[in-house]
C-alpha atoms as a PDB file:
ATOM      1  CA  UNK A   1       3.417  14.000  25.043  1.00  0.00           C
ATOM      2  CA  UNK A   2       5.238  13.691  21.814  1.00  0.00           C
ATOM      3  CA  UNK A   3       6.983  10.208  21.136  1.00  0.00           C
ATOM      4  CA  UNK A   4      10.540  10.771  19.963  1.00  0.00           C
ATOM      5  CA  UNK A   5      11.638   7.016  19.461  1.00  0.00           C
ATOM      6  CA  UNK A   6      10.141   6.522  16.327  1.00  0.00           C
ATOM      7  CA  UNK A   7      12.598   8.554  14.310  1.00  0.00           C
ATOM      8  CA  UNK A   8      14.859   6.984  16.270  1.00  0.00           C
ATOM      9  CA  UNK A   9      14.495   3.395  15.272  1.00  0.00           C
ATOM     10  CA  UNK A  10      16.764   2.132  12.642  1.00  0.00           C
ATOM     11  CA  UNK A  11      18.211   5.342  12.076  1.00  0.00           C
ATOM     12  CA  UNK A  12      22.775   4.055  12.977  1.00  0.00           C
ATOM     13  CA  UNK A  13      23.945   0.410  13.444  1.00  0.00           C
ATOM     14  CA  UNK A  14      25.325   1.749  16.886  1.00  0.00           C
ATOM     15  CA  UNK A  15      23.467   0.953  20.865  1.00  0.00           C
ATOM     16  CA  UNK A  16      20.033   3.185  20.799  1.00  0.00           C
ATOM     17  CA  UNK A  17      18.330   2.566  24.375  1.00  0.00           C
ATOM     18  CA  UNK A  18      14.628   3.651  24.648  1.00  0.00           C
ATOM     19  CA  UNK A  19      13.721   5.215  28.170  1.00  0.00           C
ATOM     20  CA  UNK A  20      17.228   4.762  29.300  1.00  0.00           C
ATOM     21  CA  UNK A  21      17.801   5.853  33.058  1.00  0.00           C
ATOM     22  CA  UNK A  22      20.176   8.562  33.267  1.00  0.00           C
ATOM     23  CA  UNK A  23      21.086   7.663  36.308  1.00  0.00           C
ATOM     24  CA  UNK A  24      23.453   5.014  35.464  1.00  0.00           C
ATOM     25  CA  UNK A  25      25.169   7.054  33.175  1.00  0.00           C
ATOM     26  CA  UNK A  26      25.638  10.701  35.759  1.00  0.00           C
ATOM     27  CA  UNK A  27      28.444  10.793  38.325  1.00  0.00           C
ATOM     28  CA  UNK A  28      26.246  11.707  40.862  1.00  0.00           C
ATOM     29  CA  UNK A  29      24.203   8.581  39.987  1.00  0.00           C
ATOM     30  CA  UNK A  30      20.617  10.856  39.700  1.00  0.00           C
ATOM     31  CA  UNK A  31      18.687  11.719  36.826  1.00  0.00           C
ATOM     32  CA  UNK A  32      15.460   9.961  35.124  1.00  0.00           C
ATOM     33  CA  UNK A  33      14.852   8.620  31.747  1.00  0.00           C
ATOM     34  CA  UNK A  34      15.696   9.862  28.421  1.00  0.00           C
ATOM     35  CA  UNK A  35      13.573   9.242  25.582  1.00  0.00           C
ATOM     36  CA  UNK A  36      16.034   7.921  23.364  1.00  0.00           C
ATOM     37  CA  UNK A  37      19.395   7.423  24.290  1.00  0.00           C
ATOM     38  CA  UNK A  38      22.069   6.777  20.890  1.00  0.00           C
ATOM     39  CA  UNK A  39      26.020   5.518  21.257  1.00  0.00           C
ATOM     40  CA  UNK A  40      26.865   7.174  17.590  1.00  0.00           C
ATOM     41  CA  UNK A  41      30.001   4.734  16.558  1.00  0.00           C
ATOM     42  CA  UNK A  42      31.684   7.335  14.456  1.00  0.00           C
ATOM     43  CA  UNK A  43      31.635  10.770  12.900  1.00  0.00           C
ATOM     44  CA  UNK A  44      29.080   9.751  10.482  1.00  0.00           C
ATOM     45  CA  UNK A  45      26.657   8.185  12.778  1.00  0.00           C
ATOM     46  CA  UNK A  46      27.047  10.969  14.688  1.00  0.00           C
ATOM     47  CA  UNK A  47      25.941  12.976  11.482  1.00  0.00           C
ATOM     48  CA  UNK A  48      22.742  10.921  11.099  1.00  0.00           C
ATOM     49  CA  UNK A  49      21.409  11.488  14.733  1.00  0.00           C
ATOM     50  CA  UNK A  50      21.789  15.542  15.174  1.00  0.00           C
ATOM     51  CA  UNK A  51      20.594  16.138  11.136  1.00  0.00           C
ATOM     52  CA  UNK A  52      17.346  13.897  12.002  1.00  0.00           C
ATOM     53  CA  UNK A  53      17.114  15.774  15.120  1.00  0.00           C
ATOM     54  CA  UNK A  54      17.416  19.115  13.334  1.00  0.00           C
ATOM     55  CA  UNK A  55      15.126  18.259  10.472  1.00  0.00           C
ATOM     56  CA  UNK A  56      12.387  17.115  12.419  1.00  0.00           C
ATOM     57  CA  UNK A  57      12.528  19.689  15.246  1.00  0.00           C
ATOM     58  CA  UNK A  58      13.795  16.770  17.996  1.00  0.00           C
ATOM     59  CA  UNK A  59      15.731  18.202  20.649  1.00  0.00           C
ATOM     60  CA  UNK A  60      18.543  16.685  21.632  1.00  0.00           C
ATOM     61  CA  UNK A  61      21.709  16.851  23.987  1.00  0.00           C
ATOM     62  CA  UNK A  62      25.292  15.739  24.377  1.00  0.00           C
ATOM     63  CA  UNK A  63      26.415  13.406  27.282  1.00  0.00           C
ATOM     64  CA  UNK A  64      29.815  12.223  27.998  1.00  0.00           C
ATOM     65  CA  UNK A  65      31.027  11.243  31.523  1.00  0.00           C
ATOM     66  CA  UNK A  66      28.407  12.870  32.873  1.00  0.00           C
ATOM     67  CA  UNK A  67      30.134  14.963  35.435  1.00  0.00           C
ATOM     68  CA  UNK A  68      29.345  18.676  36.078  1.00  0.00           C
ATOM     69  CA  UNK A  69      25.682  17.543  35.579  1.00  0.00           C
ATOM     70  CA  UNK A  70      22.571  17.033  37.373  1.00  0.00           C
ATOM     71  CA  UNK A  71      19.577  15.076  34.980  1.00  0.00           C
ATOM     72  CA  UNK A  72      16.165  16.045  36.831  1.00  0.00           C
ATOM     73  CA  UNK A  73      13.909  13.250  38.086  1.00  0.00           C
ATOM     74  CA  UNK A  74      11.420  13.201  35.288  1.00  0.00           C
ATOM     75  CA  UNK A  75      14.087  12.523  32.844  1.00  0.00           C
ATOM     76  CA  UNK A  76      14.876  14.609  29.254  1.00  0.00           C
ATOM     77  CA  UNK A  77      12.626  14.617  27.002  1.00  0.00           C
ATOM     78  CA  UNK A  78      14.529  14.345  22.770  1.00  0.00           C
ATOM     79  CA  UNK A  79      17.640  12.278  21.774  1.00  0.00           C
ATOM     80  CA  UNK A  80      20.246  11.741  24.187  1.00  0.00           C
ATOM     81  CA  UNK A  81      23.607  11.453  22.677  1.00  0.00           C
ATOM     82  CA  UNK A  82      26.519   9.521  24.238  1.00  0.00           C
ATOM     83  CA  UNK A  83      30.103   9.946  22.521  1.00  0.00           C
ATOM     84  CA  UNK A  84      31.934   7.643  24.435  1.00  0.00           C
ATOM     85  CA  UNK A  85      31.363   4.366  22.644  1.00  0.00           C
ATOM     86  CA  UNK A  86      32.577   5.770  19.212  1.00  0.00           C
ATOM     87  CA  UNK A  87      34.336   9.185  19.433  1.00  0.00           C
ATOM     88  CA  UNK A  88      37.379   8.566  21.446  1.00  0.00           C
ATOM     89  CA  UNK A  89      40.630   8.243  19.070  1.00  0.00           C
ATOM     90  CA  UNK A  90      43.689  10.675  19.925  1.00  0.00           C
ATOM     91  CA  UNK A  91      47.031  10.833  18.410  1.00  0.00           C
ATOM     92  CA  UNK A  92      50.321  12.632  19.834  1.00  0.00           C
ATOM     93  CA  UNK A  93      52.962  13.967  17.039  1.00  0.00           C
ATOM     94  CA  UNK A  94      55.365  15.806  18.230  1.00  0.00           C
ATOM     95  CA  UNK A  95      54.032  18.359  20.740  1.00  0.00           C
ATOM     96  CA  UNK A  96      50.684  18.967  19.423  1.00  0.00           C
ATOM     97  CA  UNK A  97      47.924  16.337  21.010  1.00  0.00           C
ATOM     98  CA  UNK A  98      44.370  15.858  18.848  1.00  0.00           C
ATOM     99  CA  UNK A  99      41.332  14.065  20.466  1.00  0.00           C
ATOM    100  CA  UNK A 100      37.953  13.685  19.748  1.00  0.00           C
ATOM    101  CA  UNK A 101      35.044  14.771  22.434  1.00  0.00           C
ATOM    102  CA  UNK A 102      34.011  11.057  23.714  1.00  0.00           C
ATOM    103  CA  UNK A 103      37.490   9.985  24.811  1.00  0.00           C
ATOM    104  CA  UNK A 104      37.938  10.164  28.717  1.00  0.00           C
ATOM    105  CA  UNK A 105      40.263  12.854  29.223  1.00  0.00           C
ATOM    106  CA  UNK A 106      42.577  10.784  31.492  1.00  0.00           C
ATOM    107  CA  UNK A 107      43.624   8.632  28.592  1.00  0.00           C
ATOM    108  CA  UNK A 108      44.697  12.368  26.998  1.00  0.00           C
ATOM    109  CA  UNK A 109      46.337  12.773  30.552  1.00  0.00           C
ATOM    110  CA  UNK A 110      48.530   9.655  30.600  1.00  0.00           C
ATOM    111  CA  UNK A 111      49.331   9.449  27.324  1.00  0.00           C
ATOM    112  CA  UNK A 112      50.659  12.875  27.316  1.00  0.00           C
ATOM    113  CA  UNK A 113      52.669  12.288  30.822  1.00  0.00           C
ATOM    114  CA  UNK A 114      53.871   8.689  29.396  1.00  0.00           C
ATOM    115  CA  UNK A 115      55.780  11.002  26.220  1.00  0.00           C
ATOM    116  CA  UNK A 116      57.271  13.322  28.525  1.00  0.00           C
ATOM    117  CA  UNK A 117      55.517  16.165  27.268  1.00  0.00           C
ATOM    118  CA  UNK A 118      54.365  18.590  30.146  1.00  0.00           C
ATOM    119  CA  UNK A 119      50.391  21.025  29.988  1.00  0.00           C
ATOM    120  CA  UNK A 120      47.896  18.327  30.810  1.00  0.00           C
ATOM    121  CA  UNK A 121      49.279  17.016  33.805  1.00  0.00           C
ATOM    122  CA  UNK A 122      46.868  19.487  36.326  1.00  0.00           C
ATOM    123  CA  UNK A 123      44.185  18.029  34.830  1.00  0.00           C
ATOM    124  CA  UNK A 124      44.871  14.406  36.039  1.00  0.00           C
ATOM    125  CA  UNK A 125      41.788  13.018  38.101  1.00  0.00           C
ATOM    126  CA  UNK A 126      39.455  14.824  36.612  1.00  0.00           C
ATOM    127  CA  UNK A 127      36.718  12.549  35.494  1.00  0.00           C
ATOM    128  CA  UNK A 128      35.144  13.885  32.500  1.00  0.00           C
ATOM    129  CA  UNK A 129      35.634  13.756  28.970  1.00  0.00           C
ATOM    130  CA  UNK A 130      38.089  15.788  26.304  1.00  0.00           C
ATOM    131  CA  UNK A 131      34.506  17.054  24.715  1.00  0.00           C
ATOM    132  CA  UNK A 132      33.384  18.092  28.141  1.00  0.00           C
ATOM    133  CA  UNK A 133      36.548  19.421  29.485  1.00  0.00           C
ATOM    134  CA  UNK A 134      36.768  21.407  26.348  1.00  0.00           C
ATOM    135  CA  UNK A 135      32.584  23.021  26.726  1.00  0.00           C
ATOM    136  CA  UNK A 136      32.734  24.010  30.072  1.00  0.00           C
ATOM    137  CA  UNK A 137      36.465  25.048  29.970  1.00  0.00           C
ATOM    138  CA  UNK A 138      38.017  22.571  32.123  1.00  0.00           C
ATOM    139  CA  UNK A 139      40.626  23.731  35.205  1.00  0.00           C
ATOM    140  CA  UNK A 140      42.760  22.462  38.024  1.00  0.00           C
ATOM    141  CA  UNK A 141      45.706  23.882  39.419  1.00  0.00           C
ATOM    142  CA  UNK A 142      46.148  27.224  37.669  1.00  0.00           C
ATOM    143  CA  UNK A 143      45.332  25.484  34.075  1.00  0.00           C
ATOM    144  CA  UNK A 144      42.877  25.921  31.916  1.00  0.00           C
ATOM    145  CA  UNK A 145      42.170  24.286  28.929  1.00  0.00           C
ATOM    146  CA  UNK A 146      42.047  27.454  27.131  1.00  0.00           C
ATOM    147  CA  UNK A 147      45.357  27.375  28.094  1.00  0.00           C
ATOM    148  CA  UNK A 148      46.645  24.642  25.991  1.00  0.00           C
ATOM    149  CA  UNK A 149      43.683  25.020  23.205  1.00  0.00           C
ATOM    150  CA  UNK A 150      45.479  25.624  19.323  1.00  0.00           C
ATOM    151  CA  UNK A 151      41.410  24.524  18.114  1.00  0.00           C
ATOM    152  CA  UNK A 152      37.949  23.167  18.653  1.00  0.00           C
ATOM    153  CA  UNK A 153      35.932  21.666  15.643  1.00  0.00           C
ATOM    154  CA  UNK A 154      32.585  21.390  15.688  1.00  0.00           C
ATOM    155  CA  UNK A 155      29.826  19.683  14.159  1.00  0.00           C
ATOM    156  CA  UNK A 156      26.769  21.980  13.165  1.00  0.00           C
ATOM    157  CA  UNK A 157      23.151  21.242  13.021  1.00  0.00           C
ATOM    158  CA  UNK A 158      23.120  20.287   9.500  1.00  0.00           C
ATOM    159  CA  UNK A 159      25.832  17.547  10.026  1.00  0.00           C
ATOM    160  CA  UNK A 160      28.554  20.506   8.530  1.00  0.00           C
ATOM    161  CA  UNK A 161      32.112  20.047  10.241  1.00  0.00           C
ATOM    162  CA  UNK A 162      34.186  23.387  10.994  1.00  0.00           C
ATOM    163  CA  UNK A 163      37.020  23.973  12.806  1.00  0.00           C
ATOM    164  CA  UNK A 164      37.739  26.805  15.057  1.00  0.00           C
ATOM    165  CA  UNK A 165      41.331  28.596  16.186  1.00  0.00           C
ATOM    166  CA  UNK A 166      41.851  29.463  19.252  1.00  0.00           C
ATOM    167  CA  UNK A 167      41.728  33.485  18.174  1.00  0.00           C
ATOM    168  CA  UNK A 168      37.834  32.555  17.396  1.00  0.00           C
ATOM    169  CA  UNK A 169      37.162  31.177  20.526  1.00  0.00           C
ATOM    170  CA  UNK A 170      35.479  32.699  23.391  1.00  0.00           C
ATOM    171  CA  UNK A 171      36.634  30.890  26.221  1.00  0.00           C
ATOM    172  CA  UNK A 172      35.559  32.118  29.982  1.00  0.00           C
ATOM    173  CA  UNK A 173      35.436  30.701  33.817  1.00  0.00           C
ATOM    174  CA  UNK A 174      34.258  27.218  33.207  1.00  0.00           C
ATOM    175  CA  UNK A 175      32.539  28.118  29.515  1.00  0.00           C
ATOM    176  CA  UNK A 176      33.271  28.359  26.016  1.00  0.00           C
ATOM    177  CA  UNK A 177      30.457  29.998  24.333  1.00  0.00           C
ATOM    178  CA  UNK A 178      29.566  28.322  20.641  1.00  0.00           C
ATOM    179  CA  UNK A 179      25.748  27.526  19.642  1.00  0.00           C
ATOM    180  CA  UNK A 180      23.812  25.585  21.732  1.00  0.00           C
ATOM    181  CA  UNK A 181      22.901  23.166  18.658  1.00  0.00           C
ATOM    182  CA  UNK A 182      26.339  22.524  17.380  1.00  0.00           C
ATOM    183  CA  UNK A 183      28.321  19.469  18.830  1.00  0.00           C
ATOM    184  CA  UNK A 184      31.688  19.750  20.305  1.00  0.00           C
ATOM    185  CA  UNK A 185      33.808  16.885  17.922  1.00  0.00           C
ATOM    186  CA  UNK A 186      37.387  17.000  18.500  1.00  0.00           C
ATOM    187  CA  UNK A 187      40.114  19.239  19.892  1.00  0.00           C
ATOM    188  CA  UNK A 188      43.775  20.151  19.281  1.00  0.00           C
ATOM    189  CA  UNK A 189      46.151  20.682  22.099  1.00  0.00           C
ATOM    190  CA  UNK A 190      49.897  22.668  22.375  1.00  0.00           C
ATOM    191  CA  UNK A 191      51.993  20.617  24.618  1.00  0.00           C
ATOM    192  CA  UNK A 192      55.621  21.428  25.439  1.00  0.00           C
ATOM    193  CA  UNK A 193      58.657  18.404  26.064  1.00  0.00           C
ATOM    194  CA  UNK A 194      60.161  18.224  29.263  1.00  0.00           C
ATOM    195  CA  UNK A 195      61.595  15.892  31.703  1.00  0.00           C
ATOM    196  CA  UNK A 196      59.374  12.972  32.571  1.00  0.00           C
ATOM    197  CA  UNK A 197      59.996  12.392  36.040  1.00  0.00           C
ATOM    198  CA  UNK A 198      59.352  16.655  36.961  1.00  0.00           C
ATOM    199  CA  UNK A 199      55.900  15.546  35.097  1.00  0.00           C
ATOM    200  CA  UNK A 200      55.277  12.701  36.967  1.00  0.00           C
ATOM    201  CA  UNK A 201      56.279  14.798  40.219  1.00  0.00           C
ATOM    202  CA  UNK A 202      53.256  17.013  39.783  1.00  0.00           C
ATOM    203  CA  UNK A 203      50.955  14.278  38.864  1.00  0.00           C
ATOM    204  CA  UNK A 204      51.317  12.538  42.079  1.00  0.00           C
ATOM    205  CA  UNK A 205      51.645  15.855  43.781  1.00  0.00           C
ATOM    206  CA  UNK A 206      47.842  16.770  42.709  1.00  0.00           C
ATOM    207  CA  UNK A 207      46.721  13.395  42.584  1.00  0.00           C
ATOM    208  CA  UNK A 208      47.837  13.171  46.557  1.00  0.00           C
ATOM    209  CA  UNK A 209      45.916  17.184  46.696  1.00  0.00           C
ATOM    210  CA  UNK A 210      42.938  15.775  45.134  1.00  0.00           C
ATOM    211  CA  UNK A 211      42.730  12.558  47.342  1.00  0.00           C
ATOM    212  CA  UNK A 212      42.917  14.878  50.911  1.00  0.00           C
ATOM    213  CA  UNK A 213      40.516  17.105  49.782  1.00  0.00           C
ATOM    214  CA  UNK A 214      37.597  15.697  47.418  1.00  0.00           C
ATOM    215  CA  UNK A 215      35.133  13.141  48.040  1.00  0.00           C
ATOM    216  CA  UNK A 216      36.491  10.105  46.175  1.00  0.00           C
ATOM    217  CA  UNK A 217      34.500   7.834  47.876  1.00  0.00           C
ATOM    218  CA  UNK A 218      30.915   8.623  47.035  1.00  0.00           C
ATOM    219  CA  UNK A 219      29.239   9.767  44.133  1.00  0.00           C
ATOM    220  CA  UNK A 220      29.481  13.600  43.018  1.00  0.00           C
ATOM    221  CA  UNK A 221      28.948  15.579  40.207  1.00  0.00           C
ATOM    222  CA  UNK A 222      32.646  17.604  40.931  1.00  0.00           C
ATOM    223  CA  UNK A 223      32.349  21.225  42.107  1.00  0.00           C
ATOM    224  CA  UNK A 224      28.781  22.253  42.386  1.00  0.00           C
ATOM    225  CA  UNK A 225      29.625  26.516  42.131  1.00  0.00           C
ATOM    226  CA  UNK A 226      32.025  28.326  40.662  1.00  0.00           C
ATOM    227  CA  UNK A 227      34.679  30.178  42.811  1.00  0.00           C
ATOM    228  CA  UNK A 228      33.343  34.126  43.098  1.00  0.00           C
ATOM    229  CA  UNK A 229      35.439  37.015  42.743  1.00  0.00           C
ATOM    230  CA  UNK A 230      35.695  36.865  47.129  1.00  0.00           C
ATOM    231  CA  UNK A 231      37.674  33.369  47.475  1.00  0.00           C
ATOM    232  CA  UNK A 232      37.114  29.858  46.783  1.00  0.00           C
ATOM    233  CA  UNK A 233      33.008  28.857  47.447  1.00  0.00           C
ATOM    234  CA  UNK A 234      34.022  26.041  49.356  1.00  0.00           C
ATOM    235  CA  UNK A 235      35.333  28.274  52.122  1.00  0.00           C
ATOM    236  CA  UNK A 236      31.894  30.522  52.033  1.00  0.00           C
ATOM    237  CA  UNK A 237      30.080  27.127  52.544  1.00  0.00           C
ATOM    238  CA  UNK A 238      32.400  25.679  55.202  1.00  0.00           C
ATOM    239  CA  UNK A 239      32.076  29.144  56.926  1.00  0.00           C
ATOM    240  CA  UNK A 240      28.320  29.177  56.404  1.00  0.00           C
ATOM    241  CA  UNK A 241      28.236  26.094  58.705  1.00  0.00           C
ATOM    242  CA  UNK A 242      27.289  23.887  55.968  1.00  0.00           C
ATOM    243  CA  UNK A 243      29.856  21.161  55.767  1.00  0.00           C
ATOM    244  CA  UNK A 244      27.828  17.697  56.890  1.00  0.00           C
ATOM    245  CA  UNK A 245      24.474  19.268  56.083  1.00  0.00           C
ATOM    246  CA  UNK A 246      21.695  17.238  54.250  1.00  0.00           C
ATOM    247  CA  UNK A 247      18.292  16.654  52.703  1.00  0.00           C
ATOM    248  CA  UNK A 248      17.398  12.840  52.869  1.00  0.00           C
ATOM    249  CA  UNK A 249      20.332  11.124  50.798  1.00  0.00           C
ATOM    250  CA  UNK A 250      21.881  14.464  49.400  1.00  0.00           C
ATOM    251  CA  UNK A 251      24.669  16.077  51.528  1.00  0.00           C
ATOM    252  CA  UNK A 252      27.077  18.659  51.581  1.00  0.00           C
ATOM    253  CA  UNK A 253      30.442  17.265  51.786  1.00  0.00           C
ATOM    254  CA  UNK A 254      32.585  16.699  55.025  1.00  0.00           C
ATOM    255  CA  UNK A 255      35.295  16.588  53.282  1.00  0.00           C
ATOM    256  CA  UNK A 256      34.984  19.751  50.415  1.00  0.00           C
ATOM    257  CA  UNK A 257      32.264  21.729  51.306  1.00  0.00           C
ATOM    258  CA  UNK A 258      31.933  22.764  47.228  1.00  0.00           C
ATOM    259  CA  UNK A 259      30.541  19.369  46.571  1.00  0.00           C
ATOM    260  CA  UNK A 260      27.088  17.521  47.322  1.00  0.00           C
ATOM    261  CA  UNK A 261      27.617  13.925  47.624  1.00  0.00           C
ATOM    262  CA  UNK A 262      24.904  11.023  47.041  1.00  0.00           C
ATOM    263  CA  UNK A 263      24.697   9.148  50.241  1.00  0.00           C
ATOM    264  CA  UNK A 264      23.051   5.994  48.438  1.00  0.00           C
ATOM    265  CA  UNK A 265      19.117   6.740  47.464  1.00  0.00           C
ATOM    266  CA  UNK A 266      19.549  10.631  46.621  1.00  0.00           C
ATOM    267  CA  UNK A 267      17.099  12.135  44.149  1.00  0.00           C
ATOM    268  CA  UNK A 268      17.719  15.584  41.724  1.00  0.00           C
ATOM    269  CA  UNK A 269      14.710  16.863  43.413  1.00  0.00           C
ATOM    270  CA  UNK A 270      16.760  16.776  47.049  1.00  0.00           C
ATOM    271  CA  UNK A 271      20.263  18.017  45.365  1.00  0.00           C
ATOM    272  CA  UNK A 272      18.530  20.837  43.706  1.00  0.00           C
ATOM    273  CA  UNK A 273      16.958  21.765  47.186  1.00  0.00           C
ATOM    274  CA  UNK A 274      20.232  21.421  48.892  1.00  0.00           C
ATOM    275  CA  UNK A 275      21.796  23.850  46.715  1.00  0.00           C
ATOM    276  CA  UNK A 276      19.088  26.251  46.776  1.00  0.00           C
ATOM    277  CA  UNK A 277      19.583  26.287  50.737  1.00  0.00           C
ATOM    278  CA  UNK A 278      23.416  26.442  50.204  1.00  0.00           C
ATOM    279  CA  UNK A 279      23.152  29.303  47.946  1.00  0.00           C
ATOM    280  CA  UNK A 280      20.345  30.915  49.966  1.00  0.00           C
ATOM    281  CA  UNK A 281      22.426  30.677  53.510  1.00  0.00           C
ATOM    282  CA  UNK A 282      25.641  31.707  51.532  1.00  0.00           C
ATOM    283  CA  UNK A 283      23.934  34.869  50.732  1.00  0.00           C
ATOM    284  CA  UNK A 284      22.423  35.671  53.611  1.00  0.00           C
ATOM    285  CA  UNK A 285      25.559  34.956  56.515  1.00  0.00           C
ATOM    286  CA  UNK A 286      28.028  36.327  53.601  1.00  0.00           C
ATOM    287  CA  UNK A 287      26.600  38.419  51.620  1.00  0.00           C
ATOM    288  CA  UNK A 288      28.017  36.213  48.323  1.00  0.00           C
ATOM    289  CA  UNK A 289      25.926  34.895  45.119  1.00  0.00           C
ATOM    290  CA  UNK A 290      27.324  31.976  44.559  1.00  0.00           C
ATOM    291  CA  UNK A 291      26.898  30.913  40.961  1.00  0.00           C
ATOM    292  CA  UNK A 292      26.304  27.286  39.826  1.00  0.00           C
ATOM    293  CA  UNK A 293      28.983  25.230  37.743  1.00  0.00           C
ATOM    294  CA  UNK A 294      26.840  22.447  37.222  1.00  0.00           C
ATOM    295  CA  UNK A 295      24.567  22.194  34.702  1.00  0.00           C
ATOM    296  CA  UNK A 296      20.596  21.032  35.050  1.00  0.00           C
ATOM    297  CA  UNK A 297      18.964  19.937  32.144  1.00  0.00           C
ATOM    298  CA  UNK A 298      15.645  17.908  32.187  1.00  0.00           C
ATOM    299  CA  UNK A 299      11.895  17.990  33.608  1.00  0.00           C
END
């Protein structure tokens, strides 16, 4: 097996953890070690890791929160890179919000609420980063965040910084498309002023939604499918007689049958099996593909 750390050593000033368990940094609290796992401390440090990478054929991947994500039991083999020691400033002039990819995308939420300025609100509770939000298109409530989206810059494999308007971005359900090797740095949102308390109204309106009908209470990696064209894949799942169902520590939520709880001791290997049964009894009592909104990356 190649050994990845040696490039590694020295390379930023910032926290590089060899055979880090990816476990401790996943929502769902599963996943096995990555070879090298960097805390970039800036833009430029940032630079460093993913030109090394490219140069020398390393492959690596971007973690934030680690929600929407299940890290196999083997672990990832490459660079790991976390943005949320370094990348997190934001600023707020006048209606227009700008925050890079590492900052948790609550602090985007309050801050926004706290100004009076109404757009992110829907998104309060949800766990992930801005950088995150922003890849796999980010929704609640009848928002998107293509909805508020004025640009995304990026940082390209050679350590090159462009930005994007929104006209050049190809936003879908829960995706926006952009090269697989480029890194998502900061984004640029349109807000809109309007009366603090109607804001606040709606924020503990959906945060009140959220805590009757999610999981708070164990870990989760969020919604496990995406809602199909038929209705909401929670309902196919609670209909498929699924709600309460497990393999060993991995379960199907009692409360919201579109997420897969960790009981304690669960491993990838039995969430991955749970939502191949899910996906296989969806099919065959409903006659529905359900199509994953979590993403699976390692060995």
């Amino acid at each position: 097996m190649k050994d990845f750390r040696q490039e590694a050593r020295g390379l930023i000033k910032g926290k590089v953890v060899f055979e880090a368990p990816l476990k401790h940094f996943t929502s769902i609290r599963v996943g096995g070690p990555a070879d090298v796992l960097f805390f970039p401390r800036d833009e430029e440090e940032l630079r460093k890791i993913v030109r090394t990478a490219s140069k020398k054929g390393i492959p690596y991947m971007i973690l934030g929160k680690g929600t929407n994500l299940i890290v196999r039991d083997r672990g990832v083999r490459g660079w790991v890179i976390n943005l949320t020691h370094g990348l997190k400033r934001f600023r707020i002039e006048e209606e227009v919000a700008e925050a890079e990819a590492g900052l948790p995308l609550q602090r985007l939420v309050q801050s926004s609420v706290l100004r009076g300025l109404t757009g992110m609100e829907s998104f309060f509770g949800i766990p992930g980063t801005v950088g995150g939000g922003l890849a796999m298109n980010a929704g609640a409530w009848g928002t998107e965040m293509k909805d508020l989206v004025l640009s995304v810059t990026f940082m390209k494999e050679d350590g090159q910084v462009v930005e994007r308007p929104k006209t050049k971005l190809r936003f879908s359900y829960r995706h926006l498309t952009f090269p697989p090797s480029w890194v998502v740095l900061r984004g640029r949102f349109q807000l809109k002023k309007s009366k603090k308390e109607e804001i606040l109204d709606k924020v503990r309106s959906y945060s009140e939604m959220r805590r009757r009908t999610q999981p708070m209470d164990l870990p989760s990696a969020g919604s496990i499918f995406k809602n199909p064209p038929e209705g909401p894949a929670g309902k196919w799942i609670e209909e498929a007689g699924l709600k309460g169902f497990r393999i060993g520590h991995a379960m199907v939520s009692e409360r919201h049958a579109n997420f897969i709880v960790n009981l304690g001791k669960a491993t990838a290997e039995e969430i991955l099996e749970l939502m191949e049964h899910v996906e296989e009894r969806v099919y065959e009592m409903k006659g529905i593909t359900l199509e994953r909104e979590v993403r699976v990356v390692g060995e």
